[in-house]
N, C-alpha and C. Protein backbone atom coordinates (compact mmCIF):
# COMPACT_ATOMS: atom_id res chain seq x y z
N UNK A 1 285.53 150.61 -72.45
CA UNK A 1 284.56 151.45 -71.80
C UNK A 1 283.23 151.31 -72.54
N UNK A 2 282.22 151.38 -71.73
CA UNK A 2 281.07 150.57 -72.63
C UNK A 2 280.26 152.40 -72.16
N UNK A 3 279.49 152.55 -73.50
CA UNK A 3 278.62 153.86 -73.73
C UNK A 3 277.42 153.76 -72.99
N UNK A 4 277.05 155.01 -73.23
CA UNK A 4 275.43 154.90 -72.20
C UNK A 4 274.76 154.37 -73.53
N UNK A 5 273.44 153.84 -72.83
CA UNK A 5 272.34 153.81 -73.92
C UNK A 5 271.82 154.55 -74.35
N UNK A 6 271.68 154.68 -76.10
CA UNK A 6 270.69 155.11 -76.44
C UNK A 6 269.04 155.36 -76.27
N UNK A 7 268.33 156.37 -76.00
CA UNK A 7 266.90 155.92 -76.19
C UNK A 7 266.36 155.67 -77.21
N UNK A 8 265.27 154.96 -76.56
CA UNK A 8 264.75 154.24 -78.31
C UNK A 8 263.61 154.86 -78.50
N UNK A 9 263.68 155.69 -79.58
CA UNK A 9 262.74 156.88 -80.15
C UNK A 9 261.54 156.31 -80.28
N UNK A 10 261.15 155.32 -80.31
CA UNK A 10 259.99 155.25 -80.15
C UNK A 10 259.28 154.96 -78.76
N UNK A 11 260.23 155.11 -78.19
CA UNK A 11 259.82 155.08 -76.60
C UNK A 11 259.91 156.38 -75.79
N UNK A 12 259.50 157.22 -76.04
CA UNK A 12 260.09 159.00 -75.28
C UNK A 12 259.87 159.31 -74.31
N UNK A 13 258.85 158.10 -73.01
CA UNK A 13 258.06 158.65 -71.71
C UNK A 13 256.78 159.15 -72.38
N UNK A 14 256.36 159.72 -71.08
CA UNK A 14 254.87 159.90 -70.96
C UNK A 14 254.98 161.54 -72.35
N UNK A 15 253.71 161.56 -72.63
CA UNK A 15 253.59 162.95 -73.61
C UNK A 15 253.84 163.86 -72.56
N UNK A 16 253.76 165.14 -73.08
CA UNK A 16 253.50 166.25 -72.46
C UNK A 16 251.94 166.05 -72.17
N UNK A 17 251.13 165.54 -72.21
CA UNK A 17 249.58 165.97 -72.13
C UNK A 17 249.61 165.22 -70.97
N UNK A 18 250.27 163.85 -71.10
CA UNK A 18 250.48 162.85 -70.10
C UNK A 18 250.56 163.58 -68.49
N UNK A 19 251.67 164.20 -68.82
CA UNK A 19 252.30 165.15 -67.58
C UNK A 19 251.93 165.90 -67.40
N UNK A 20 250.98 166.72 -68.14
CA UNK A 20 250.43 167.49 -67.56
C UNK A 20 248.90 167.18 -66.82
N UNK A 21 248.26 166.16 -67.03
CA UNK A 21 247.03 165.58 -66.70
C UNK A 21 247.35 165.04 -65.23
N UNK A 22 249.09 164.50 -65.36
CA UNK A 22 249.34 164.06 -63.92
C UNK A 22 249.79 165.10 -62.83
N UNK A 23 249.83 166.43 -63.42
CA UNK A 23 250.24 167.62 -62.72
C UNK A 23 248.88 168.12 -62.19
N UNK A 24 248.01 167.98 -62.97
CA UNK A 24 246.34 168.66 -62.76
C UNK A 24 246.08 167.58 -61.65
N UNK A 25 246.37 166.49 -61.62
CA UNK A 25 245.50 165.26 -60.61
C UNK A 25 246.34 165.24 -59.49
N UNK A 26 247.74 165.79 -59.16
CA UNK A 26 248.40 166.09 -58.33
C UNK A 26 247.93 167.66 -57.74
N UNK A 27 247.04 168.47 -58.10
CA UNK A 27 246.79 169.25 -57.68
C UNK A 27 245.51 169.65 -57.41
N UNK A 28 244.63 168.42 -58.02
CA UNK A 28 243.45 168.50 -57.28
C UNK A 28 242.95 167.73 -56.25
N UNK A 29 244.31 166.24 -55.89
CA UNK A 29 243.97 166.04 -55.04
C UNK A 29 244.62 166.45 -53.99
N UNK A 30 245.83 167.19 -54.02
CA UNK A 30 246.12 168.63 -52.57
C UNK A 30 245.41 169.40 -52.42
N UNK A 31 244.36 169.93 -53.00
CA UNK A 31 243.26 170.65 -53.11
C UNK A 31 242.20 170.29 -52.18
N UNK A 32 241.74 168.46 -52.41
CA UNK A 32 241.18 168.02 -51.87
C UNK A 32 241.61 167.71 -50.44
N UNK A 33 243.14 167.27 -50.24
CA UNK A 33 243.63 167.14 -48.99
C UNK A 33 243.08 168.16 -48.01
N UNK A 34 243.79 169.26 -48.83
CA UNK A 34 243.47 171.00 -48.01
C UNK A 34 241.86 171.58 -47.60
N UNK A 35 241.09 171.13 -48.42
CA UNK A 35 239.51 171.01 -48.05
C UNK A 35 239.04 170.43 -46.90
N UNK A 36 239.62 168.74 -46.95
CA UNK A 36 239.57 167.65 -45.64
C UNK A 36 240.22 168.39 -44.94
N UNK A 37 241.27 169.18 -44.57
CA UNK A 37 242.04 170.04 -43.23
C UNK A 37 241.03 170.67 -42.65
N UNK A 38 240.39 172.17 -43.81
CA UNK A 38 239.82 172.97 -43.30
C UNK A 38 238.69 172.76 -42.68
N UNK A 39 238.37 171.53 -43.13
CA UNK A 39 236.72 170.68 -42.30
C UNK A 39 237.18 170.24 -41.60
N UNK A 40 238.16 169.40 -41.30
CA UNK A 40 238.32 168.53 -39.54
C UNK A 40 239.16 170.07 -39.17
N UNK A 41 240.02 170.98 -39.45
CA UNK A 41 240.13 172.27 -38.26
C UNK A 41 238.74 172.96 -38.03
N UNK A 42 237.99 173.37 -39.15
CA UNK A 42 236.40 173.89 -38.48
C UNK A 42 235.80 172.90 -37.36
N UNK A 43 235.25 171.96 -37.59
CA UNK A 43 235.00 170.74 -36.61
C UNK A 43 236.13 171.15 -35.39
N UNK A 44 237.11 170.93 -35.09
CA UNK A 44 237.75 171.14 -34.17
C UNK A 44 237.59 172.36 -33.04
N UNK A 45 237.55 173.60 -34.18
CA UNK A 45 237.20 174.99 -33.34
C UNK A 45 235.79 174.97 -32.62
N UNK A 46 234.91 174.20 -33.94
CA UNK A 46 233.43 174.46 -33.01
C UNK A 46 233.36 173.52 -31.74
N UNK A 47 234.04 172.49 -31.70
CA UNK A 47 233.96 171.45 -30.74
C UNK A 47 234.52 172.27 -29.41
N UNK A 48 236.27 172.87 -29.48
CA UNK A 48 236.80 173.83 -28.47
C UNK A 48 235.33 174.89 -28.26
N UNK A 49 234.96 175.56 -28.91
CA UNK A 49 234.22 176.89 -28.74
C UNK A 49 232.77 176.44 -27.72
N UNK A 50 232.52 174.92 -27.59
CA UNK A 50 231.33 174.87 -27.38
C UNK A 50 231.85 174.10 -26.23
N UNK A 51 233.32 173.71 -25.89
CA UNK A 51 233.83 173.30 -24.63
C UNK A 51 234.35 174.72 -23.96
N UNK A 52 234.35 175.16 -24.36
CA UNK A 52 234.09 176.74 -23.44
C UNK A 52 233.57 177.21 -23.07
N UNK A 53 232.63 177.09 -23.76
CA UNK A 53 231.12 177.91 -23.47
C UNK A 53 230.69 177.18 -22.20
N UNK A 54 230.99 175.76 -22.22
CA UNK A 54 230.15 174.54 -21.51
C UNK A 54 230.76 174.90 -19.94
N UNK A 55 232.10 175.15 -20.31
CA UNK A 55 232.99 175.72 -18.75
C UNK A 55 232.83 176.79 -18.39
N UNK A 56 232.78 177.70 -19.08
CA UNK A 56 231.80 179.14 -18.67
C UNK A 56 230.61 178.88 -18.13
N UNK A 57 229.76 178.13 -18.58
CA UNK A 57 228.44 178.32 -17.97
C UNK A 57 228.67 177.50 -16.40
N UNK A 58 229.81 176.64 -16.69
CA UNK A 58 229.48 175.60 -15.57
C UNK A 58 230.43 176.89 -14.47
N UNK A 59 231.61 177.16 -14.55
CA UNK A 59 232.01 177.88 -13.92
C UNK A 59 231.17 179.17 -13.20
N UNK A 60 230.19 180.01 -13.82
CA UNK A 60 229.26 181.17 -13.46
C UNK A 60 228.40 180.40 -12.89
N UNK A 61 228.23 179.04 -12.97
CA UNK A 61 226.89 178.47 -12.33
C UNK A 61 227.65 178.16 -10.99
N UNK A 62 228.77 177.78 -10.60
CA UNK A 62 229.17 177.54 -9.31
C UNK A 62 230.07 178.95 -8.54
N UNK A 63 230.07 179.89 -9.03
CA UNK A 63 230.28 181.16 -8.47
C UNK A 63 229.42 181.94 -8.37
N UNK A 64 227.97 181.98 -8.80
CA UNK A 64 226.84 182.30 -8.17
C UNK A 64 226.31 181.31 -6.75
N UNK A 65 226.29 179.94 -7.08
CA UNK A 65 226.39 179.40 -5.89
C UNK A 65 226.94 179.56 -4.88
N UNK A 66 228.32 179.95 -4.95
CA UNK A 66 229.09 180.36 -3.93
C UNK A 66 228.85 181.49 -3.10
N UNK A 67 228.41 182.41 -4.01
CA UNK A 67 228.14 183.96 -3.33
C UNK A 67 226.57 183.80 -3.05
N UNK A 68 226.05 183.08 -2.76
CA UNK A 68 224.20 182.25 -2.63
C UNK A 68 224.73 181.72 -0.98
N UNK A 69 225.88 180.93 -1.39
CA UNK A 69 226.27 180.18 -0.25
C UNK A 69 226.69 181.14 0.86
N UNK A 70 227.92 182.11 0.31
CA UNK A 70 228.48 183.10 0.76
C UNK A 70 227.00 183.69 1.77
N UNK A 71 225.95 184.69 1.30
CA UNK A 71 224.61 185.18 1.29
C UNK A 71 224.54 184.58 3.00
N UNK A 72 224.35 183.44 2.58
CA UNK A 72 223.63 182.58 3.60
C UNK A 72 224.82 182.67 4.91
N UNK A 73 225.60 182.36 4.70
CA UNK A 73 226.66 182.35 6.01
C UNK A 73 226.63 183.78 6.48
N UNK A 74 226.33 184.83 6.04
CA UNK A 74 226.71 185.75 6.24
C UNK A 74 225.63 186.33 7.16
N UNK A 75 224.29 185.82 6.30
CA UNK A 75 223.28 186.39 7.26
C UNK A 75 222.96 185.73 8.53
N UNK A 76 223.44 184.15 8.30
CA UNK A 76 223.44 183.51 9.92
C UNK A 76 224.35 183.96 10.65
N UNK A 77 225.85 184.46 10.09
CA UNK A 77 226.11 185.28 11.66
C UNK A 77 225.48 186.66 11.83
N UNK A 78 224.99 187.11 10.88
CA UNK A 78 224.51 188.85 11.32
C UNK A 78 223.06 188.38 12.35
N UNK A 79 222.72 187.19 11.87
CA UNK A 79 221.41 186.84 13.13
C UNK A 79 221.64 186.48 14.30
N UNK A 80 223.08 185.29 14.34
CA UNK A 80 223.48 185.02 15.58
C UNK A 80 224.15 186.29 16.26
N UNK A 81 224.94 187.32 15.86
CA UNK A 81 225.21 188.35 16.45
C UNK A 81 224.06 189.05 17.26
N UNK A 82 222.85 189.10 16.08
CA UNK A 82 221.59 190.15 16.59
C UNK A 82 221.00 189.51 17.82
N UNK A 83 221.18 188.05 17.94
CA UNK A 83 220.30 186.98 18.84
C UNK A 83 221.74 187.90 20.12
N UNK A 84 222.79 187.43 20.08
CA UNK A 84 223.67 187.28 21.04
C UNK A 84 223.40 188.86 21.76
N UNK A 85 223.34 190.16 21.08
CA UNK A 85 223.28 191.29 21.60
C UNK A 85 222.06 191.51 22.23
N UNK A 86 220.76 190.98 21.60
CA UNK A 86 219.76 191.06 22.46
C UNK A 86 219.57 190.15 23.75
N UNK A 87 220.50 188.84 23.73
CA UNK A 87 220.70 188.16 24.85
C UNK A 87 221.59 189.26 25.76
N UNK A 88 222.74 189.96 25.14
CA UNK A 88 223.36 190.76 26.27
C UNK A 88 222.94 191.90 26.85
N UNK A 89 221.95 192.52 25.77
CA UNK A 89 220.59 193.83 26.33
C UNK A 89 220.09 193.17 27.34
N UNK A 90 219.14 191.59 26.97
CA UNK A 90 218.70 191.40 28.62
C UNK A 90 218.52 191.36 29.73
N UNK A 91 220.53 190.94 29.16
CA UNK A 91 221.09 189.98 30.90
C UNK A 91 221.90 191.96 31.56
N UNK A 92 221.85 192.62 30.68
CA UNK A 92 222.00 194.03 31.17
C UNK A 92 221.29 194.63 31.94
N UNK A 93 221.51 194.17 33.92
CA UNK A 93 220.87 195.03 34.78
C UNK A 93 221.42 195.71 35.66
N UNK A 94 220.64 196.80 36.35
CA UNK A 94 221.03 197.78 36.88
C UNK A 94 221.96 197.59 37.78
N UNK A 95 223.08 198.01 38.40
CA UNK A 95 223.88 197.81 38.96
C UNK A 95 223.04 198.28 40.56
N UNK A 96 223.12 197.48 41.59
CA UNK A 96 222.44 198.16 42.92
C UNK A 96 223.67 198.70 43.32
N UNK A 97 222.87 200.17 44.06
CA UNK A 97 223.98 200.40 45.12
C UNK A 97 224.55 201.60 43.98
N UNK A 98 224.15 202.09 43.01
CA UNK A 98 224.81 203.06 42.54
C UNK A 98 223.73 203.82 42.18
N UNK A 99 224.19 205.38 42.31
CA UNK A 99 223.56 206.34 41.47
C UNK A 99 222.73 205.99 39.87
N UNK A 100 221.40 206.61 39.92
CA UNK A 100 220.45 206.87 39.02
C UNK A 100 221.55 207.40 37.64
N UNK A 101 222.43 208.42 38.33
CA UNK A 101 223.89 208.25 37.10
C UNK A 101 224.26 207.94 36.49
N UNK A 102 225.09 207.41 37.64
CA UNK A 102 226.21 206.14 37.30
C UNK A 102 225.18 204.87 36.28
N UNK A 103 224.34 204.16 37.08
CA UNK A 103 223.68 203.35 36.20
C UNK A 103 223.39 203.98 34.87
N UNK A 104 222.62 205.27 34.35
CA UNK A 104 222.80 206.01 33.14
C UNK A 104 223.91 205.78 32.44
N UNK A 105 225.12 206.41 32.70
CA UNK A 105 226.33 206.05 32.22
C UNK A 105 226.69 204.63 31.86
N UNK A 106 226.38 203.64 33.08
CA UNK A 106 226.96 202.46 32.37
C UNK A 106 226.00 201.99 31.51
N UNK A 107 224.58 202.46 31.23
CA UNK A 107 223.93 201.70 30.07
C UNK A 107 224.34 202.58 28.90
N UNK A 108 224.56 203.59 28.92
CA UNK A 108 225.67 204.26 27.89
C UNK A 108 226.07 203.75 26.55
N UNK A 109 227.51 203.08 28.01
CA UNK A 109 228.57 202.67 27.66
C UNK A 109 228.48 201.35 26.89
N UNK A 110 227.44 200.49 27.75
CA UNK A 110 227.06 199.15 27.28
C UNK A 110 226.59 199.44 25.63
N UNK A 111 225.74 200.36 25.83
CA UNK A 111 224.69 200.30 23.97
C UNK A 111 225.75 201.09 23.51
N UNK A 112 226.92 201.97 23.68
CA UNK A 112 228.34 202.15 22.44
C UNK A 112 228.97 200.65 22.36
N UNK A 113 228.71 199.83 23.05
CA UNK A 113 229.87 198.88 23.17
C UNK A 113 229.05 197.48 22.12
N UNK A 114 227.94 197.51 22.58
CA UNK A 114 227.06 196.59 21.60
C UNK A 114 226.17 197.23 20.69
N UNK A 115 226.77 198.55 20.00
CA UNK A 115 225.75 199.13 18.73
C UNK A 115 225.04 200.09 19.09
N UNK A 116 224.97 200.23 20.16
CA UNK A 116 224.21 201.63 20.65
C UNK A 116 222.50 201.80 19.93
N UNK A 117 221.80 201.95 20.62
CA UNK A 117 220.76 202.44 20.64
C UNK A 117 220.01 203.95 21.38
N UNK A 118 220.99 203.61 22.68
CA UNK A 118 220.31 205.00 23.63
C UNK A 118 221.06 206.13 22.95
N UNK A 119 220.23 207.07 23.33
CA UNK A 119 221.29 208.94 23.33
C UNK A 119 221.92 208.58 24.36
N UNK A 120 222.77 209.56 24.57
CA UNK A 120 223.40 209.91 25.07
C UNK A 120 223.00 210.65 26.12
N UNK A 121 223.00 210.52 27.77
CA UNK A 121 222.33 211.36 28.59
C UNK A 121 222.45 213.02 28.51
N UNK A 122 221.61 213.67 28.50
CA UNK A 122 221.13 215.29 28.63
C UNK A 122 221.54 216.00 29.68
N UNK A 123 221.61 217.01 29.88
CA UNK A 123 222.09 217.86 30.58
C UNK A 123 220.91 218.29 31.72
């Protein structure tokens, strides 16, 4: 059976100062690693934060458009309505052959039916 080796005392490994100089340089350059993180994650957030902002603005800029757009459709039918009722006030004539009344009544009925303008006949 053959023994382990001896070490040879004048060979002992690195000092203690050794190891510890390589413990300090092992920990300043995780130090340094951890520095490089926190700068490319800062860089990262401001990059997200300013791609948000960029979609926010772009987003509020096309939902004001919309309700601009909205605006506009809305008031071309409230005009084509106003055009169409004053076309049907026009073409609104007296019925012959009936009572001063009766015609009363049916223009009435007509201006409740398209928004009304007249009173209501008096007593």
């Amino acid at each position: 059976m053959k023994l382990p080796a001896v070490p040879d005392p004048g060979n002992l490994g690195p000092s203690a100062a050794e190891v510890m100089n390589q413990v300090l340089a092992a920990e300043r350059e995780a130090r340094e690693a951890m520095d490089a993180c926190d700068r490319q994650a800062d860089l990262l957030l401001r990059k997200a934060r300013e791609r948000v902002r960029q979609l926010r603005q772009r987003t509020e800029e096309r939902i004001h458009r919309w309700y601009l757009a909205s605006d506009r459709r809305v008031a071309d039918c409230v005009r084509d309505l106003d055009e169409r009722e004053r076309g049907l006030r026009r073409d609104l004539a007296p019925v012959s052959g009936l009572p001063p009344e009766w015609q009363m009544a049916v223009r009435h009925l007509a201006d409740e039916l398209l928004g009304g303008g007249a009173e209501p006949p008096g007593p």
